[in-house]
N, C-alpha and C. Protein backbone atom coordinates (compact mmCIF):
# COMPACT_ATOMS: atom_id res chain seq x y z
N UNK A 1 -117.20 18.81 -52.89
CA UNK A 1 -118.49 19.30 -53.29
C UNK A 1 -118.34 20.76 -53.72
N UNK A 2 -119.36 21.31 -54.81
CA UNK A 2 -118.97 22.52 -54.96
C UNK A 2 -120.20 23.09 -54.61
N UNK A 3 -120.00 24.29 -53.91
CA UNK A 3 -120.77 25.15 -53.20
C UNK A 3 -121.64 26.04 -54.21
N UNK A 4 -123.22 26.16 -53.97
CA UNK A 4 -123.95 27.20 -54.41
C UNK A 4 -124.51 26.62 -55.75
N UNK A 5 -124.77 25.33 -55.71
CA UNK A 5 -125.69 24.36 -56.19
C UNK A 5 -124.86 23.95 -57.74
N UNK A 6 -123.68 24.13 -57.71
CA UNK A 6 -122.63 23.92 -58.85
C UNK A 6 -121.87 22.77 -58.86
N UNK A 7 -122.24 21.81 -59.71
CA UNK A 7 -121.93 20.47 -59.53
C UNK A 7 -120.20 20.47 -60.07
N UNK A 8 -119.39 19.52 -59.57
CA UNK A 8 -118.60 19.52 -59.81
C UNK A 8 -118.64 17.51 -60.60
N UNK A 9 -117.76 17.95 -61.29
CA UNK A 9 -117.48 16.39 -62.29
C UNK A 9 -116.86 14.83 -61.49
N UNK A 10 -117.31 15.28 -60.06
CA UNK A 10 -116.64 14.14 -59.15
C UNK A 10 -117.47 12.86 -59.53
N UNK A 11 -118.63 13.03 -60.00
CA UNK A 11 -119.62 11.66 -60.58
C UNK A 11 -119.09 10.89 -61.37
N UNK A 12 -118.28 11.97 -62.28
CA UNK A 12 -117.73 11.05 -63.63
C UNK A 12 -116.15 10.64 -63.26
N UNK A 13 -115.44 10.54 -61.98
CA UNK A 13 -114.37 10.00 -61.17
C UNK A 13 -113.88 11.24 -61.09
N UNK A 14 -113.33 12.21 -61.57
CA UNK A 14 -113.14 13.57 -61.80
C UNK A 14 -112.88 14.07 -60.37
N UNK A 15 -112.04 15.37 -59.93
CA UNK A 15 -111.60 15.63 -58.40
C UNK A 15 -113.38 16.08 -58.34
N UNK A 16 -113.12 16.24 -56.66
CA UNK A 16 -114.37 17.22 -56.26
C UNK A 16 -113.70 18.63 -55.93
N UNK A 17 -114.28 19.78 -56.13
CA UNK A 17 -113.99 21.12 -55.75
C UNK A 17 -114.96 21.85 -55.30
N UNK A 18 -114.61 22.84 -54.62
CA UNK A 18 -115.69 23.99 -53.83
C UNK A 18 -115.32 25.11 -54.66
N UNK A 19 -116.15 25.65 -55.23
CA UNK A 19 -115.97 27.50 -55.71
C UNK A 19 -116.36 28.21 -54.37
N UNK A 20 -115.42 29.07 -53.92
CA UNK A 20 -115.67 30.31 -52.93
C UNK A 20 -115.05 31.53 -53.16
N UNK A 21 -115.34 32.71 -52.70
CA UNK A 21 -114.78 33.56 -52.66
C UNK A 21 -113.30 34.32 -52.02
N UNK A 22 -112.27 34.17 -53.11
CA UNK A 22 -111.05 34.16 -52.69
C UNK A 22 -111.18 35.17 -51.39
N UNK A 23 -109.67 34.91 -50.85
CA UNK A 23 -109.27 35.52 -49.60
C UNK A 23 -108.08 36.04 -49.62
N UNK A 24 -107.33 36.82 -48.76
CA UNK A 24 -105.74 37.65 -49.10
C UNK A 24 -104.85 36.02 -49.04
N UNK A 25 -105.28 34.78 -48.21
CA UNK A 25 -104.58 33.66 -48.38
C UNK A 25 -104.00 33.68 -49.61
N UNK A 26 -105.33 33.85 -50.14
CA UNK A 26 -105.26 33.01 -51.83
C UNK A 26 -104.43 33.76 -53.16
N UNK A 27 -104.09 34.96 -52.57
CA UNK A 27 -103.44 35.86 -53.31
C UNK A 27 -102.35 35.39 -54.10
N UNK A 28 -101.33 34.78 -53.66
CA UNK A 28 -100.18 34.19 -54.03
C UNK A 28 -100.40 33.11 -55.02
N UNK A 29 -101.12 32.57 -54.41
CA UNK A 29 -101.70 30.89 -55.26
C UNK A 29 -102.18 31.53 -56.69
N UNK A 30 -103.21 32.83 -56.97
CA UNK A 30 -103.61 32.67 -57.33
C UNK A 30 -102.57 33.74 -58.66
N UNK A 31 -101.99 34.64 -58.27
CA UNK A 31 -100.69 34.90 -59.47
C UNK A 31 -100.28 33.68 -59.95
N UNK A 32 -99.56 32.97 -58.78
CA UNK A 32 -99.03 31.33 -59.66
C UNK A 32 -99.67 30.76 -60.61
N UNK A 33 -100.91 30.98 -60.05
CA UNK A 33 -101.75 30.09 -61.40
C UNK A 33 -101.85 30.45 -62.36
N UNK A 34 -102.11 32.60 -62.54
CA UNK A 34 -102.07 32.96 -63.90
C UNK A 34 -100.60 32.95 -64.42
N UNK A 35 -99.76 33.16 -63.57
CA UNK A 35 -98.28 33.01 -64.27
C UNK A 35 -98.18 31.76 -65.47
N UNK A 36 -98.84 30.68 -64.46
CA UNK A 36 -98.39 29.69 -65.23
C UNK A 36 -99.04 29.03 -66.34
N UNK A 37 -99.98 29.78 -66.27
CA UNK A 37 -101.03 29.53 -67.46
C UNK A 37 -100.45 30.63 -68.93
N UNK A 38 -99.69 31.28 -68.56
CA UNK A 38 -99.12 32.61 -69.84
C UNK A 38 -100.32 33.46 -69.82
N UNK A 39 -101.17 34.23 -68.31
CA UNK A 39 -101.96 35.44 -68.96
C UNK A 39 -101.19 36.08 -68.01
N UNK A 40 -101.62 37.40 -68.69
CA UNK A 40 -100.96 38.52 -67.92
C UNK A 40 -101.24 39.24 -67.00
N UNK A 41 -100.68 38.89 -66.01
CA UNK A 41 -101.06 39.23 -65.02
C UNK A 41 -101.26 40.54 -63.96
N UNK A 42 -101.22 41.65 -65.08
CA UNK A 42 -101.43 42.91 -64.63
C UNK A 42 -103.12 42.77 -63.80
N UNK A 43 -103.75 43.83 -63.19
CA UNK A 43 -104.74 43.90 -62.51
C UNK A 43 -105.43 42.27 -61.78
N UNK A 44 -104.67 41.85 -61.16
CA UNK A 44 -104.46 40.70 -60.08
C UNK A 44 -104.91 41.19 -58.80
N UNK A 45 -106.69 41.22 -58.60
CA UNK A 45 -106.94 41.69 -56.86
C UNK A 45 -107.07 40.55 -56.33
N UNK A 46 -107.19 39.97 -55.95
CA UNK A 46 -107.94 38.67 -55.46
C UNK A 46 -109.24 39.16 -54.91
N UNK A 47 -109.85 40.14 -54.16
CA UNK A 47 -111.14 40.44 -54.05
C UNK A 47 -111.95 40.32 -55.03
N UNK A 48 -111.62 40.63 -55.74
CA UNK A 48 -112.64 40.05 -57.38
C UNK A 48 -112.80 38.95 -57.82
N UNK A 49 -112.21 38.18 -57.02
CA UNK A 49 -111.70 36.37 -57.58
C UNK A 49 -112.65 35.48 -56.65
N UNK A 50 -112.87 34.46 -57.52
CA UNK A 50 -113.63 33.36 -57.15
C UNK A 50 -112.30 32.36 -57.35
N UNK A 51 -112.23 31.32 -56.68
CA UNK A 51 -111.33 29.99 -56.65
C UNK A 51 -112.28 29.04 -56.45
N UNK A 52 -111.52 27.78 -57.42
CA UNK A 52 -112.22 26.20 -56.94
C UNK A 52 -110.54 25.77 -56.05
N UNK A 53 -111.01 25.58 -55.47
CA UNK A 53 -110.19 24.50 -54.28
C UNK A 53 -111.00 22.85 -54.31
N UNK A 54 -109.47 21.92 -53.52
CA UNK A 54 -109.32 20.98 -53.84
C UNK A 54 -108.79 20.37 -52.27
N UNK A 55 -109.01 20.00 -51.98
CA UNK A 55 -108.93 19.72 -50.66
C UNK A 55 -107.07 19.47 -50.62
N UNK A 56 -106.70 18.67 -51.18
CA UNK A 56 -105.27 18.10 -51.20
C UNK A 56 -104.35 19.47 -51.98
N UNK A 57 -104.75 20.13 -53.06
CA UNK A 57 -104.20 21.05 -53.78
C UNK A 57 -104.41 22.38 -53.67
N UNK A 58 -105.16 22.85 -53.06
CA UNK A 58 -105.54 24.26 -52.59
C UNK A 58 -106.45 24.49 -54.35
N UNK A 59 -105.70 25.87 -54.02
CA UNK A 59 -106.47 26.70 -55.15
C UNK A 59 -105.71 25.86 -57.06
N UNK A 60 -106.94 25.24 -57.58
CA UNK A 60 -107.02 24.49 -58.80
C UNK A 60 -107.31 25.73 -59.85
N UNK A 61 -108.16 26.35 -59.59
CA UNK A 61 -108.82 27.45 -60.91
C UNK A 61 -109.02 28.73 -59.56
N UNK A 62 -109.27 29.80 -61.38
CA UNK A 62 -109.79 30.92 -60.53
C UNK A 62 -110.51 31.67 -61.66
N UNK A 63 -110.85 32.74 -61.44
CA UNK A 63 -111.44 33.64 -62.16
C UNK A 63 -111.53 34.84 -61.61
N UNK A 64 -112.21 36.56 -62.33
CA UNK A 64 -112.14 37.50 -62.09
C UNK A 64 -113.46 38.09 -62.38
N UNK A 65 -114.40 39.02 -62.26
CA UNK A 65 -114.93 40.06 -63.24
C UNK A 65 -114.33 41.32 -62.70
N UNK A 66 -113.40 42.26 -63.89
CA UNK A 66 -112.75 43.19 -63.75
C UNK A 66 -114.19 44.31 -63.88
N UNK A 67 -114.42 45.48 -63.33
CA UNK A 67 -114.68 46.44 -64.06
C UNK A 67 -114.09 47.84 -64.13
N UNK A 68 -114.13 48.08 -65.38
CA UNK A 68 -113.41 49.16 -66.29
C UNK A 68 -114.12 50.67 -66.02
N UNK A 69 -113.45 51.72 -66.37
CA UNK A 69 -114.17 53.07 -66.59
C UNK A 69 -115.82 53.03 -67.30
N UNK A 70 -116.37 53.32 -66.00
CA UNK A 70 -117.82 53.51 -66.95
C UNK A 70 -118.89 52.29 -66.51
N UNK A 71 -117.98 51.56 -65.65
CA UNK A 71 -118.73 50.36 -65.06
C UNK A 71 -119.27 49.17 -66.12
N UNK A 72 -117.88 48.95 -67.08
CA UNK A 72 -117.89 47.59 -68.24
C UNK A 72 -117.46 47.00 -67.10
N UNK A 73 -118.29 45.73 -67.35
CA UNK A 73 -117.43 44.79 -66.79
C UNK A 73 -117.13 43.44 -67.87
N UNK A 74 -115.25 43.17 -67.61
CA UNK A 74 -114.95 41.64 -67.93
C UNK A 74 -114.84 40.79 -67.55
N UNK A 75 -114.98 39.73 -67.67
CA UNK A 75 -114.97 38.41 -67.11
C UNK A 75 -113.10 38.16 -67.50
N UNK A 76 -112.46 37.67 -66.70
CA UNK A 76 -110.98 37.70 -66.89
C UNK A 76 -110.25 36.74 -66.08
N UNK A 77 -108.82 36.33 -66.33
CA UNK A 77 -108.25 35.71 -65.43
C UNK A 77 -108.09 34.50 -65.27
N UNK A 78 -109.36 33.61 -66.39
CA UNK A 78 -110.06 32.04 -66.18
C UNK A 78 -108.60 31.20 -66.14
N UNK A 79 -108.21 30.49 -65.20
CA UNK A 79 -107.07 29.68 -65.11
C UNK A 79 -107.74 28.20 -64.37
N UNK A 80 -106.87 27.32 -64.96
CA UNK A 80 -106.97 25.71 -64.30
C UNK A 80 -106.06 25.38 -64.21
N UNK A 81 -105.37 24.74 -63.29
CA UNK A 81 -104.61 23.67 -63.20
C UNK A 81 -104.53 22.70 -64.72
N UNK A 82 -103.37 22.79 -65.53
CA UNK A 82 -103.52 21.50 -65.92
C UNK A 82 -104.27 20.57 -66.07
N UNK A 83 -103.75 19.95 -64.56
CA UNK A 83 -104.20 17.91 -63.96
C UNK A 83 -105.79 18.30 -63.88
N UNK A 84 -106.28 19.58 -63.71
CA UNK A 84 -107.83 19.77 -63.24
C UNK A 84 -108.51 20.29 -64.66
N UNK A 85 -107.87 20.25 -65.80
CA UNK A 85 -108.82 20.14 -66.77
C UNK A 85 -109.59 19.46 -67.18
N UNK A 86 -111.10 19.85 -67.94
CA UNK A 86 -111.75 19.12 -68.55
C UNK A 86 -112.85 18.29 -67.60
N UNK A 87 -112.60 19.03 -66.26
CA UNK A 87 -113.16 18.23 -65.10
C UNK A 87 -114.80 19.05 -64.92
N UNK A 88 -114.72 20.67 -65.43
CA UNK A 88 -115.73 21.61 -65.26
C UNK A 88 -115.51 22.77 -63.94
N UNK A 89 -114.15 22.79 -64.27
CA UNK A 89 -113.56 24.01 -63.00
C UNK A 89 -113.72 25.19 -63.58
N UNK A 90 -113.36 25.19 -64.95
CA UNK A 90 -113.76 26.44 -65.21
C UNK A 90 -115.15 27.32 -65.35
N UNK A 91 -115.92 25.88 -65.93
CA UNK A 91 -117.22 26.21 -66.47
C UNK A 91 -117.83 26.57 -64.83
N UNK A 92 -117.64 26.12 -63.84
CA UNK A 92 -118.23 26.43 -62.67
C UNK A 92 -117.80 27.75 -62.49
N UNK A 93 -116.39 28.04 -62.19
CA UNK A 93 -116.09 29.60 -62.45
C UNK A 93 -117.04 30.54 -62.84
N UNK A 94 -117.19 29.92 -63.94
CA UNK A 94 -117.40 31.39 -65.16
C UNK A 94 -119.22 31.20 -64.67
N UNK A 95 -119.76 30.49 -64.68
CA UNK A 95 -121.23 30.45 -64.44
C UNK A 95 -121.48 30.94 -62.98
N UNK A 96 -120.50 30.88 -62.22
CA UNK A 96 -120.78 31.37 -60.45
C UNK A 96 -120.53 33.06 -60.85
N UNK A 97 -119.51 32.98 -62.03
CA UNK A 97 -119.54 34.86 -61.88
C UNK A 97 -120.46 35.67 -62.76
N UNK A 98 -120.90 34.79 -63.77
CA UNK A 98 -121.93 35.26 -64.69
C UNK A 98 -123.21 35.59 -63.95
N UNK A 99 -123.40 34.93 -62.70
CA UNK A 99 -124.77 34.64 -62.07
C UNK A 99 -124.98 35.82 -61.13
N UNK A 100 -123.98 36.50 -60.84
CA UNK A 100 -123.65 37.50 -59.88
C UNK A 100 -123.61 39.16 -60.49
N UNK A 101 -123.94 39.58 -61.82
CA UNK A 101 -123.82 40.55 -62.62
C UNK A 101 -124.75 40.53 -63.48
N UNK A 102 -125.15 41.98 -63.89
CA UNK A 102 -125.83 42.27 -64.83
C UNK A 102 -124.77 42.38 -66.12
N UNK A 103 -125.52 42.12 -67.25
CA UNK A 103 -125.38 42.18 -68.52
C UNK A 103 -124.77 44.01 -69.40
N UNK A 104 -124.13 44.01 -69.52
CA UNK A 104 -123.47 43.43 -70.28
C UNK A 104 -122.13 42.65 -69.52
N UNK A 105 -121.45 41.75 -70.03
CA UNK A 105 -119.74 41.44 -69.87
C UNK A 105 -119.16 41.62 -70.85
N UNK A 106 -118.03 41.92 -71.46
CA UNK A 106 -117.03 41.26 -72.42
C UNK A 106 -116.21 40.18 -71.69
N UNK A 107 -115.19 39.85 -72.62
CA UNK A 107 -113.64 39.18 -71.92
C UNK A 107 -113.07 39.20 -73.71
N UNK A 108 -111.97 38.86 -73.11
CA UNK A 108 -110.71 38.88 -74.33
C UNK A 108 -110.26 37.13 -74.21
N UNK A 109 -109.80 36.77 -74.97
CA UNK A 109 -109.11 35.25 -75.61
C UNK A 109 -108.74 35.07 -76.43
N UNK A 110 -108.00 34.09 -76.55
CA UNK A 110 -106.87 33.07 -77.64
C UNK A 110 -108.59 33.12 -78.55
N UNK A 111 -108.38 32.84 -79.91
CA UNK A 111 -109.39 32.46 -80.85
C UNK A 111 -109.60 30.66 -80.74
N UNK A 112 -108.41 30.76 -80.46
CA UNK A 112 -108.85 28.91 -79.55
C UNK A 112 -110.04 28.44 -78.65
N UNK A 113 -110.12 29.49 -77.84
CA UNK A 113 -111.16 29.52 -76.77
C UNK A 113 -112.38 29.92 -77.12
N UNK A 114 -113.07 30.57 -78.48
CA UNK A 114 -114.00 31.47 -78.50
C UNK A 114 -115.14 29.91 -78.29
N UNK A 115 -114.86 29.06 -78.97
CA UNK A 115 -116.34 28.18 -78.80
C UNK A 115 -116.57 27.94 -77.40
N UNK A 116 -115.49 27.83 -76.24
CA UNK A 116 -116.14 27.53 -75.15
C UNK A 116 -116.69 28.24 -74.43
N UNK A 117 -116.32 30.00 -74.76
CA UNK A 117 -117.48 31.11 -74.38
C UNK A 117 -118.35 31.25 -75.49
N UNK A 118 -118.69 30.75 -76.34
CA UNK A 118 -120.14 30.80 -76.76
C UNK A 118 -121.14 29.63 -76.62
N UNK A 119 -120.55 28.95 -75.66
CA UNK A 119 -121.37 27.94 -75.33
C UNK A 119 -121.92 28.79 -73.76
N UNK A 120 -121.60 29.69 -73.00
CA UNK A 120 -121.80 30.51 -72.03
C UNK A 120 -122.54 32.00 -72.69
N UNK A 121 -123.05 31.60 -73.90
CA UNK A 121 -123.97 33.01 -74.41
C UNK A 121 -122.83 33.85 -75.32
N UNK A 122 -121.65 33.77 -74.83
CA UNK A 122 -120.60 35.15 -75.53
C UNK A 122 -120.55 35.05 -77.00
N UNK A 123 -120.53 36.43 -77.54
CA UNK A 123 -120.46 36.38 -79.09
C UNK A 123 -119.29 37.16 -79.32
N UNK A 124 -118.64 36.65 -80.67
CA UNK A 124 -117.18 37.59 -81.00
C UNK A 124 -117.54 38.74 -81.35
N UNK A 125 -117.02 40.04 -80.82
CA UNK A 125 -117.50 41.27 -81.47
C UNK A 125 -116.43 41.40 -82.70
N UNK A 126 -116.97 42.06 -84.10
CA UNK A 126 -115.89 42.58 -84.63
C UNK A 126 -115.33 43.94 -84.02
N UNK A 127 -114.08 44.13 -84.68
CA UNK A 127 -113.59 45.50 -84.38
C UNK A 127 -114.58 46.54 -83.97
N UNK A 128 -114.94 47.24 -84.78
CA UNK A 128 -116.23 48.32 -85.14
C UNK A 128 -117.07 48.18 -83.67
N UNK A 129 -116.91 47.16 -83.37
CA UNK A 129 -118.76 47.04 -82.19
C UNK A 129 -117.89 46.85 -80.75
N UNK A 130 -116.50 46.91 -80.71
CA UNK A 130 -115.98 46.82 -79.57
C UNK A 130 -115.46 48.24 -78.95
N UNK A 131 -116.02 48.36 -77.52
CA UNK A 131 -115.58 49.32 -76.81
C UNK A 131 -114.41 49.86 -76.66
N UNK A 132 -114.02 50.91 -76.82
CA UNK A 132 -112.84 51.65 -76.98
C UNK A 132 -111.53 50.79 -76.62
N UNK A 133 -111.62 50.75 -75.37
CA UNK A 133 -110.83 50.17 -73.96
C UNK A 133 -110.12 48.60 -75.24
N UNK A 134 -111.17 48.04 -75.23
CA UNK A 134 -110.58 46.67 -76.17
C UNK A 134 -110.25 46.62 -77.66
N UNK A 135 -110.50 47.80 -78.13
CA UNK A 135 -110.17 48.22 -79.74
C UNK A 135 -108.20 48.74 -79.42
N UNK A 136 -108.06 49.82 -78.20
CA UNK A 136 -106.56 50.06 -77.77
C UNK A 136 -105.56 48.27 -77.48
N UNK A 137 -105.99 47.50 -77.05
CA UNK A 137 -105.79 46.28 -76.48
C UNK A 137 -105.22 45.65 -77.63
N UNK A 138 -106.51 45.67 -78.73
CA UNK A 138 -106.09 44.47 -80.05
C UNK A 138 -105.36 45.22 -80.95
N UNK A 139 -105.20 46.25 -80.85
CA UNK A 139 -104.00 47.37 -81.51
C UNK A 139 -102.35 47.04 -80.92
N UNK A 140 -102.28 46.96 -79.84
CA UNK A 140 -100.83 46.52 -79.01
C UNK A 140 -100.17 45.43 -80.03
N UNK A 141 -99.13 46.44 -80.21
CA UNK A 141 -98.27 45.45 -81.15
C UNK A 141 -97.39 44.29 -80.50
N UNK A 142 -97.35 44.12 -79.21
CA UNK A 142 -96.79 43.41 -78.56
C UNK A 142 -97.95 41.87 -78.56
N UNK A 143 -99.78 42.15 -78.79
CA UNK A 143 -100.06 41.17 -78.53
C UNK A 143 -99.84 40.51 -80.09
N UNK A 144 -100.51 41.51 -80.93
CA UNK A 144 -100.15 41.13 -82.41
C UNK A 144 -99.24 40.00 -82.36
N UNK A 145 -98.03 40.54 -81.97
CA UNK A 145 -96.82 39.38 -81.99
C UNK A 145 -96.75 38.03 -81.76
N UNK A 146 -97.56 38.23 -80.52
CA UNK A 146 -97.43 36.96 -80.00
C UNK A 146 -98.10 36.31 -80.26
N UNK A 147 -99.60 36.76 -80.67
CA UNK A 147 -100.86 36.20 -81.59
C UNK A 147 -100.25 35.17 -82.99
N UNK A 148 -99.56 36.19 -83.55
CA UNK A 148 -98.96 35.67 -85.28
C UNK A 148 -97.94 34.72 -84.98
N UNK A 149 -97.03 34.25 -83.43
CA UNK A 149 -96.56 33.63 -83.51
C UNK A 149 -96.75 32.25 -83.27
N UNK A 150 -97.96 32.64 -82.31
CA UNK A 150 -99.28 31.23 -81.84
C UNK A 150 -100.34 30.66 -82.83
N UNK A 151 -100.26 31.63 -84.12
CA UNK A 151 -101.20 31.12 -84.67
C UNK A 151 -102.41 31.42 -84.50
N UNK A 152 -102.64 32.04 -83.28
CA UNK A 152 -103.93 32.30 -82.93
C UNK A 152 -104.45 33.75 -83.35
N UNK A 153 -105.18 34.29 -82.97
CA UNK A 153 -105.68 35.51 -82.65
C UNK A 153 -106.15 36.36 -81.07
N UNK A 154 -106.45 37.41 -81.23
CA UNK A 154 -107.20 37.67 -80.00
C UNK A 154 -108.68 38.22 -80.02
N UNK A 155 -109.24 37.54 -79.57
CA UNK A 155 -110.93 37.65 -79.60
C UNK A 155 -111.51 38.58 -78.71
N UNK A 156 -112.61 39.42 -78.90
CA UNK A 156 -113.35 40.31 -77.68
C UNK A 156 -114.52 39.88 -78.22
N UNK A 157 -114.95 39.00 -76.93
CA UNK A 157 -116.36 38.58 -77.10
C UNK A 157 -117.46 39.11 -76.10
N UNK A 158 -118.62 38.88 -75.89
CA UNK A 158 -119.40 40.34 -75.32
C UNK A 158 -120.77 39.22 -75.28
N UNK A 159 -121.01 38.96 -74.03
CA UNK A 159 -122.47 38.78 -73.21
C UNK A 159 -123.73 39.55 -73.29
N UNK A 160 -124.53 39.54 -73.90
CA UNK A 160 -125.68 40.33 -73.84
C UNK A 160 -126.40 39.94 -72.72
């Protein structure tokens, strides 16, 4: 069951999970997960983290809201399991941390991902309308790289 009136996809056969508020337990689990998902895992507190747990698998997903100089805050970190995609681990995530903050958020993503945060309100900022902090970010020639080699891009999208 997931906690704090957030349904989890166990109706449609799908695991059941609880979203709670990580613990120093969960610390470890929860690098593994961004490791293994390819984000980077610089600024990793777990106090900022929400986890869905799984009774048999521990920690399945997680999430973050970072905040920055000046009191921006991002939404960051969104990881699943694999086997636990498509189930609504994330979408529970991101709606348990959206529900807990005032407006504004950004977050950063693959251009792969932008439709499933604008189905959560987020809009792509262009360059020009993005806060300093994420204009230095999409400049890094290191992400460039890896962007042009994925095909993808990197997106800064922004919650009103």
């Amino acid at each position: 069951m997931v906690d704090a009136g957030v349904p989890s996809d166990a109706g449609r056969g799908g695991p059941t999970f609880t979203i709670r508020h990580a613990t120093a337990k969960d610390s470890v689990s929860i690098r593994r997960l961004i490791e293994s998902v390819g984000i980077n895992p610089t600024g990793l507190r777990w106090p900022r983290f929400l986890v869905a747990v799984d009774g048999k698998d521990g920690v399945v997903g997680c999430g973050q809201l970072k905040e920055h100089a000046g009191g921006m805050l991002e939404l960051a970190s969104i990881a699943v399991q694999p086997e636990y995609r498509g189930w609504g681990v994330a979408s529970a995530i991101i709606r348990r941390l959206l529900a807990s903050v005032e407006r504004p958020v950004y977050l950063m993503c693959r251009s792969g991902l932008v439709t499933m945060y604008e189905a959560f309100g987020f809009r792509r900022l262009p360059y020009d309308d993005m806060p300093r902090y994420f204009q230095r970010v999409v400049k890094l020639a290191g992400l460039a790289e890896y962007f042009a080699a994925t095909g993808e891009s990197l997106a800064v999208m922004k919650l009103d």
